[in-house]
C-alpha atoms as a PDB file:
ATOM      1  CA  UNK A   1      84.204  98.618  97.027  1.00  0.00           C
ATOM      2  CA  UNK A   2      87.957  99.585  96.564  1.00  0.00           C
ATOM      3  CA  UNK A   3      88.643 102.845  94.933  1.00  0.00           C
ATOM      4  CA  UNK A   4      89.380 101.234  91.365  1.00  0.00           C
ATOM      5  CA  UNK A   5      85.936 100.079  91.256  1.00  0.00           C
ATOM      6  CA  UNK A   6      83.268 101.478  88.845  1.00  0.00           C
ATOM      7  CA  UNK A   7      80.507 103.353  90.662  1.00  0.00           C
ATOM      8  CA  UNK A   8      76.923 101.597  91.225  1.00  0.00           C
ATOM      9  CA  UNK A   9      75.514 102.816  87.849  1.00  0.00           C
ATOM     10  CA  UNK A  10      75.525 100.280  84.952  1.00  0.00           C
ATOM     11  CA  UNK A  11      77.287 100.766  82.051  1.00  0.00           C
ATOM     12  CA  UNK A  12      75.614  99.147  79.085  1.00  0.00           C
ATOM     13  CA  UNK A  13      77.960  98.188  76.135  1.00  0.00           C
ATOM     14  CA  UNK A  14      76.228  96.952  72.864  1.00  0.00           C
ATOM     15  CA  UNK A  15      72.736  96.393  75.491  1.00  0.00           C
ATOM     16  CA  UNK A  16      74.924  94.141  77.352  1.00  0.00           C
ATOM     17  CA  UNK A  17      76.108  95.101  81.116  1.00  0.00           C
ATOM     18  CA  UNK A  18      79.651  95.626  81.725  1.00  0.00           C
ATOM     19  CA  UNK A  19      80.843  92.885  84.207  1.00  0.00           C
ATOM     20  CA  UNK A  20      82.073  93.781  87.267  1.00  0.00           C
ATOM     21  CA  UNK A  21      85.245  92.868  87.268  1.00  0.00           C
ATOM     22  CA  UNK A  22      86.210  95.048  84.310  1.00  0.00           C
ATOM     23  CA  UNK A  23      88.117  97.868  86.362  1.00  0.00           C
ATOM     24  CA  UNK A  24      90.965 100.535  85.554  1.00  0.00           C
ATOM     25  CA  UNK A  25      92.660  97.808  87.244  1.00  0.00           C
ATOM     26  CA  UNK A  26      92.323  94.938  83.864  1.00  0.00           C
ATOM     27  CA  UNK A  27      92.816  98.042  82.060  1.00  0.00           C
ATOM     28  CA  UNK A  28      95.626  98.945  83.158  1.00  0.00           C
ATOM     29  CA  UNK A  29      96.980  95.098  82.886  1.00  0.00           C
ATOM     30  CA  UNK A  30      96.006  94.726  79.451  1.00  0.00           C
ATOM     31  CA  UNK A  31      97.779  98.180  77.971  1.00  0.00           C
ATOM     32  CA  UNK A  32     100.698  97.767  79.667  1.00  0.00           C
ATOM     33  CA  UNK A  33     101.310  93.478  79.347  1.00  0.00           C
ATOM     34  CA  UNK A  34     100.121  93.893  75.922  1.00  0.00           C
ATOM     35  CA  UNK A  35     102.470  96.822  75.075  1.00  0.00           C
ATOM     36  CA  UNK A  36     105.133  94.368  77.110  1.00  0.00           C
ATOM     37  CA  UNK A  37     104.245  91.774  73.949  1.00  0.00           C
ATOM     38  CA  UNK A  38     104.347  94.650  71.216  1.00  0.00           C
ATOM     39  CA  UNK A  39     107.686  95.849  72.177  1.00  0.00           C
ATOM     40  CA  UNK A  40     109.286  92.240  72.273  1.00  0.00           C
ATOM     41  CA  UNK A  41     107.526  91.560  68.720  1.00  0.00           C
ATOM     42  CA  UNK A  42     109.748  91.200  65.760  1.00  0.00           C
ATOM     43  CA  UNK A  43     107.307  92.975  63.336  1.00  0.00           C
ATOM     44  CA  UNK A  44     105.545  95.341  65.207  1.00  0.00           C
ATOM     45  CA  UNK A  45     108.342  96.358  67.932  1.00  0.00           C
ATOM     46  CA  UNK A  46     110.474  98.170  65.631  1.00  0.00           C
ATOM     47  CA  UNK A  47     107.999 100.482  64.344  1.00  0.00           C
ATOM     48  CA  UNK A  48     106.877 101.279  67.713  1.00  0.00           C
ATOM     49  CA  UNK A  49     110.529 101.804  68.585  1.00  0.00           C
ATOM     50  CA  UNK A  50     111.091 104.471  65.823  1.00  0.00           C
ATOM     51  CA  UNK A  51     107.695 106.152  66.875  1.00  0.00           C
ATOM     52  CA  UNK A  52     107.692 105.781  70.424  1.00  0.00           C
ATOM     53  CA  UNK A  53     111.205 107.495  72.533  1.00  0.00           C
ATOM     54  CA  UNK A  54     112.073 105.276  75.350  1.00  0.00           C
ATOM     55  CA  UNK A  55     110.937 108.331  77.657  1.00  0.00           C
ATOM     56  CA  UNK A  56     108.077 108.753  75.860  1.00  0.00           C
ATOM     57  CA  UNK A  57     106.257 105.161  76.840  1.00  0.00           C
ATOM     58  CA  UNK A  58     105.434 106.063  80.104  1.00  0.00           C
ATOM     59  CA  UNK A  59     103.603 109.329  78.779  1.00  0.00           C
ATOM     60  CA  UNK A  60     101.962 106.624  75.811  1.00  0.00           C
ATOM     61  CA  UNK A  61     100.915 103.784  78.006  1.00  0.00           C
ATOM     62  CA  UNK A  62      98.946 106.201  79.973  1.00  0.00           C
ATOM     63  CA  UNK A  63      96.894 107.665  77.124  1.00  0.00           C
ATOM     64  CA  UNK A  64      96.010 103.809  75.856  1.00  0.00           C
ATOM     65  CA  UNK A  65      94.828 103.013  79.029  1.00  0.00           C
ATOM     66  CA  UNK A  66      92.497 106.370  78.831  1.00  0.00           C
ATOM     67  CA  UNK A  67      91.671 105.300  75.130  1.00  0.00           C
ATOM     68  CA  UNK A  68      90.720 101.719  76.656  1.00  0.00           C
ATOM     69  CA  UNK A  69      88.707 103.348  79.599  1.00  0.00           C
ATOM     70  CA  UNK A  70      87.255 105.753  77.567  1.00  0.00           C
ATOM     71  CA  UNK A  71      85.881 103.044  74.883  1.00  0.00           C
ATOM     72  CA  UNK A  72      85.024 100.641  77.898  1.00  0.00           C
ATOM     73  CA  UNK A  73      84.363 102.340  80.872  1.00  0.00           C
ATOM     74  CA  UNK A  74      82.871 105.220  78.971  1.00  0.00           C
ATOM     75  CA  UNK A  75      85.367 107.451  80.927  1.00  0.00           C
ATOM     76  CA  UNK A  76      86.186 110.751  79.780  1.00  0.00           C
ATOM     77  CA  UNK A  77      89.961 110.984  80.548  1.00  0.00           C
ATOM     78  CA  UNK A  78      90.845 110.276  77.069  1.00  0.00           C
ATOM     79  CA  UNK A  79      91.878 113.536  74.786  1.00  0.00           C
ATOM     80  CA  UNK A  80      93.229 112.904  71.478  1.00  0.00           C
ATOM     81  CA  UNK A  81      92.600 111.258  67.873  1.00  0.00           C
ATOM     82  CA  UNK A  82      93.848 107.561  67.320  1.00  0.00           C
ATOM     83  CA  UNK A  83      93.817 107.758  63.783  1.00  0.00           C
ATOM     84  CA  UNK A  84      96.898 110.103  62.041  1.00  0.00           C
ATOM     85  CA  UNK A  85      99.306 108.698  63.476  1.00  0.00           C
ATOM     86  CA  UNK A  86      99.044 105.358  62.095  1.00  0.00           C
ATOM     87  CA  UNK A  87      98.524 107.354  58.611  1.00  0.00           C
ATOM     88  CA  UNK A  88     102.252 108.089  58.752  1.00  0.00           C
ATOM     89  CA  UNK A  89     103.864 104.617  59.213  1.00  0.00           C
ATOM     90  CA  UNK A  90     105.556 103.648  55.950  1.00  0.00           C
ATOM     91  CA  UNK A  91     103.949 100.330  54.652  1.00  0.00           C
ATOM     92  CA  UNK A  92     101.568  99.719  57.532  1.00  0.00           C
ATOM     93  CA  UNK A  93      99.689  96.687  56.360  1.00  0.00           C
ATOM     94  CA  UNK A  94      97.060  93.564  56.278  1.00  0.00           C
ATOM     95  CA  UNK A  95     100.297  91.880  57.927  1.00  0.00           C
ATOM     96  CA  UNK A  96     100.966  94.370  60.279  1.00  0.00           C
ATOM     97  CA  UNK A  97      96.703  94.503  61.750  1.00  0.00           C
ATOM     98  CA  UNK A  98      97.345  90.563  62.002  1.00  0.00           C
ATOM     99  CA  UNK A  99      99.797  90.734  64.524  1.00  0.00           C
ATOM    100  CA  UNK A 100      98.497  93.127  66.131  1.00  0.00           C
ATOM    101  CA  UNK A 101      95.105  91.774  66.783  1.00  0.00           C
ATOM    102  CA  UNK A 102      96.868  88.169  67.328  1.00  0.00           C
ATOM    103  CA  UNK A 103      99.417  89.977  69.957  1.00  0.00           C
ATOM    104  CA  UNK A 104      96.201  91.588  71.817  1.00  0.00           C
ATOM    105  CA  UNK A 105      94.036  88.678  71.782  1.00  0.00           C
ATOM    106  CA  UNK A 106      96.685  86.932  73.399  1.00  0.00           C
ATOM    107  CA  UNK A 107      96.515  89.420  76.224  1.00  0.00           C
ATOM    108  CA  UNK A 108      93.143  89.675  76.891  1.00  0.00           C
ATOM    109  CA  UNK A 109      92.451  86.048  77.165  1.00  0.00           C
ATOM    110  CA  UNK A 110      95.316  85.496  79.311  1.00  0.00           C
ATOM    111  CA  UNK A 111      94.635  88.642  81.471  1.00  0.00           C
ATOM    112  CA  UNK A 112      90.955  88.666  81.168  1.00  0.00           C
ATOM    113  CA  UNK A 113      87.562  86.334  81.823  1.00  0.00           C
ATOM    114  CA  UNK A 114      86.469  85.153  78.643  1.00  0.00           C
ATOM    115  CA  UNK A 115      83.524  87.509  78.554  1.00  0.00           C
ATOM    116  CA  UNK A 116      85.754  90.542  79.638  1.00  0.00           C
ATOM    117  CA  UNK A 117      88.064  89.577  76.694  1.00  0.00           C
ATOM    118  CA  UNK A 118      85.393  88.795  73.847  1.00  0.00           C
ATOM    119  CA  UNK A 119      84.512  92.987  74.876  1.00  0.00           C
ATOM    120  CA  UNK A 120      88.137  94.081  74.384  1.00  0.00           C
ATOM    121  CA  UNK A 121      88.340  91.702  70.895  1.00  0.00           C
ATOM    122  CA  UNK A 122      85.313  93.277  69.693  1.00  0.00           C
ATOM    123  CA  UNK A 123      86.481  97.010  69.993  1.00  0.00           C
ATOM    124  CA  UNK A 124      89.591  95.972  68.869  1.00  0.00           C
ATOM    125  CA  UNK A 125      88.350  94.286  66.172  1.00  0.00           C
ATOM    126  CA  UNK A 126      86.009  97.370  65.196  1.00  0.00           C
ATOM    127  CA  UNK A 127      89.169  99.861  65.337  1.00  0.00           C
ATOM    128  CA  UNK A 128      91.288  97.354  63.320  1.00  0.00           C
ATOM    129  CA  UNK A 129      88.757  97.230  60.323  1.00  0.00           C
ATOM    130  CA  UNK A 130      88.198 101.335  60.726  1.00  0.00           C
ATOM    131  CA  UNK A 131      92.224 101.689  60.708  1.00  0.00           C
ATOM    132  CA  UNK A 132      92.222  99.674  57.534  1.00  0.00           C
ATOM    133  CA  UNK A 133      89.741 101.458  56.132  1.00  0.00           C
ATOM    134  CA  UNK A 134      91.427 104.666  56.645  1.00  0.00           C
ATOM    135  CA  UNK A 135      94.750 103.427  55.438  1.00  0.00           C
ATOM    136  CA  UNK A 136      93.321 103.006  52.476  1.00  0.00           C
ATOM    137  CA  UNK A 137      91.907 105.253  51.562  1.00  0.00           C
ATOM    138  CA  UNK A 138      94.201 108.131  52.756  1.00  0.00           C
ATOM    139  CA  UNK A 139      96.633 106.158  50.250  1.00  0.00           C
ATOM    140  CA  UNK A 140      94.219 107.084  47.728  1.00  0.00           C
ATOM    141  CA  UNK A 141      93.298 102.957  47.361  1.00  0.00           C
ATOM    142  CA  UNK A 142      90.051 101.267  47.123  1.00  0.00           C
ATOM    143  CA  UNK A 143      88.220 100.172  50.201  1.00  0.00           C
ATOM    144  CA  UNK A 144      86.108  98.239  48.242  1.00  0.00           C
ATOM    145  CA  UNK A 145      86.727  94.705  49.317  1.00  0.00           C
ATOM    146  CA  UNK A 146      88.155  95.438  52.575  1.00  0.00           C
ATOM    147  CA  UNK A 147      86.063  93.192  54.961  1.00  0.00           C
ATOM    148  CA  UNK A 148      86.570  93.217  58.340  1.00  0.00           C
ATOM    149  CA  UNK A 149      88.854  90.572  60.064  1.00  0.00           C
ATOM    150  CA  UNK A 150      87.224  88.328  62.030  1.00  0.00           C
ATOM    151  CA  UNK A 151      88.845  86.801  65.247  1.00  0.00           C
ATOM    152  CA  UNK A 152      88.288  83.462  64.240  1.00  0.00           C
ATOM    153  CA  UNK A 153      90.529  83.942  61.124  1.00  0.00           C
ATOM    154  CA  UNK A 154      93.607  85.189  63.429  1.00  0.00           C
END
């Protein structure tokens, strides 16, 4: 087994056992070739310009793909809290959680096997509605009425 490899035990994601093939390896593919897409994006690219220094990607990438392991992998390498700061973008929106789920769906399925990428979808899906949620609210909005997107609506 090469060194990127899980170890023997199982890891059991929503009762369901991670495949194989879903390695720091595919992590690693889908952070960086989706943060590739992100950065070319007309909508999203600029706000991750303004947030994100050119010498601060490197630094970035790394801590998605511990966020990604972490959630996955059930890894422990990942320190930090997604959530603030996506409270300070200016206008972050419905529009703006579209692309973004669009943008990463596109990566998965053409980096991943479909199974692999319906696991990535889901979580993403999950942090997408929780992001909205918090918007929201820390905007001092209703939540009520905020359903959660669903993939095949992207």
């Amino acid at each position: 087994m090469s060194g990127n490899r899980r170890s023997k035990s199982t890891i059991v994601l929503d009762g369901v056992p991670l495949p194989d093939v879903l390695d720091e390896t595919m992590i690693h593919g889908v952070v960086h070739g989706f943060y590739d897409e992100i950065r070319r994006d007309a909508l999203l690219g600029p706000i991750f310009h303004q947030k994100i220094q050119p010498d601060e990607w490197p630094r970035h990438l790394a801590k998605m793909c511990d966020f990604w392991s972490a959630t996955l992998l059930r890894t422990t390498r990942y320190e930090g809290r997604p959530l603030p700061p996506h409270l300070t973008i200016a206008g972050l929106g419905e529009v703006h959680f579209q692309r973004w789920l669009k943008l990463f769906r596109a990566t998965v399925r053409r980096i991943c096997p479909p199974e692999v990428a319906a696991l990535f979808m889901d979580r993403a899906l999950r942090i997408a509605h929780s992001f909205r949620l918090a918007v929201a609210f820390n905007r001092g909005e209703t939540t009520i009425g905020i359903e959660p997107i669903a993939e095949k609506d992207l």
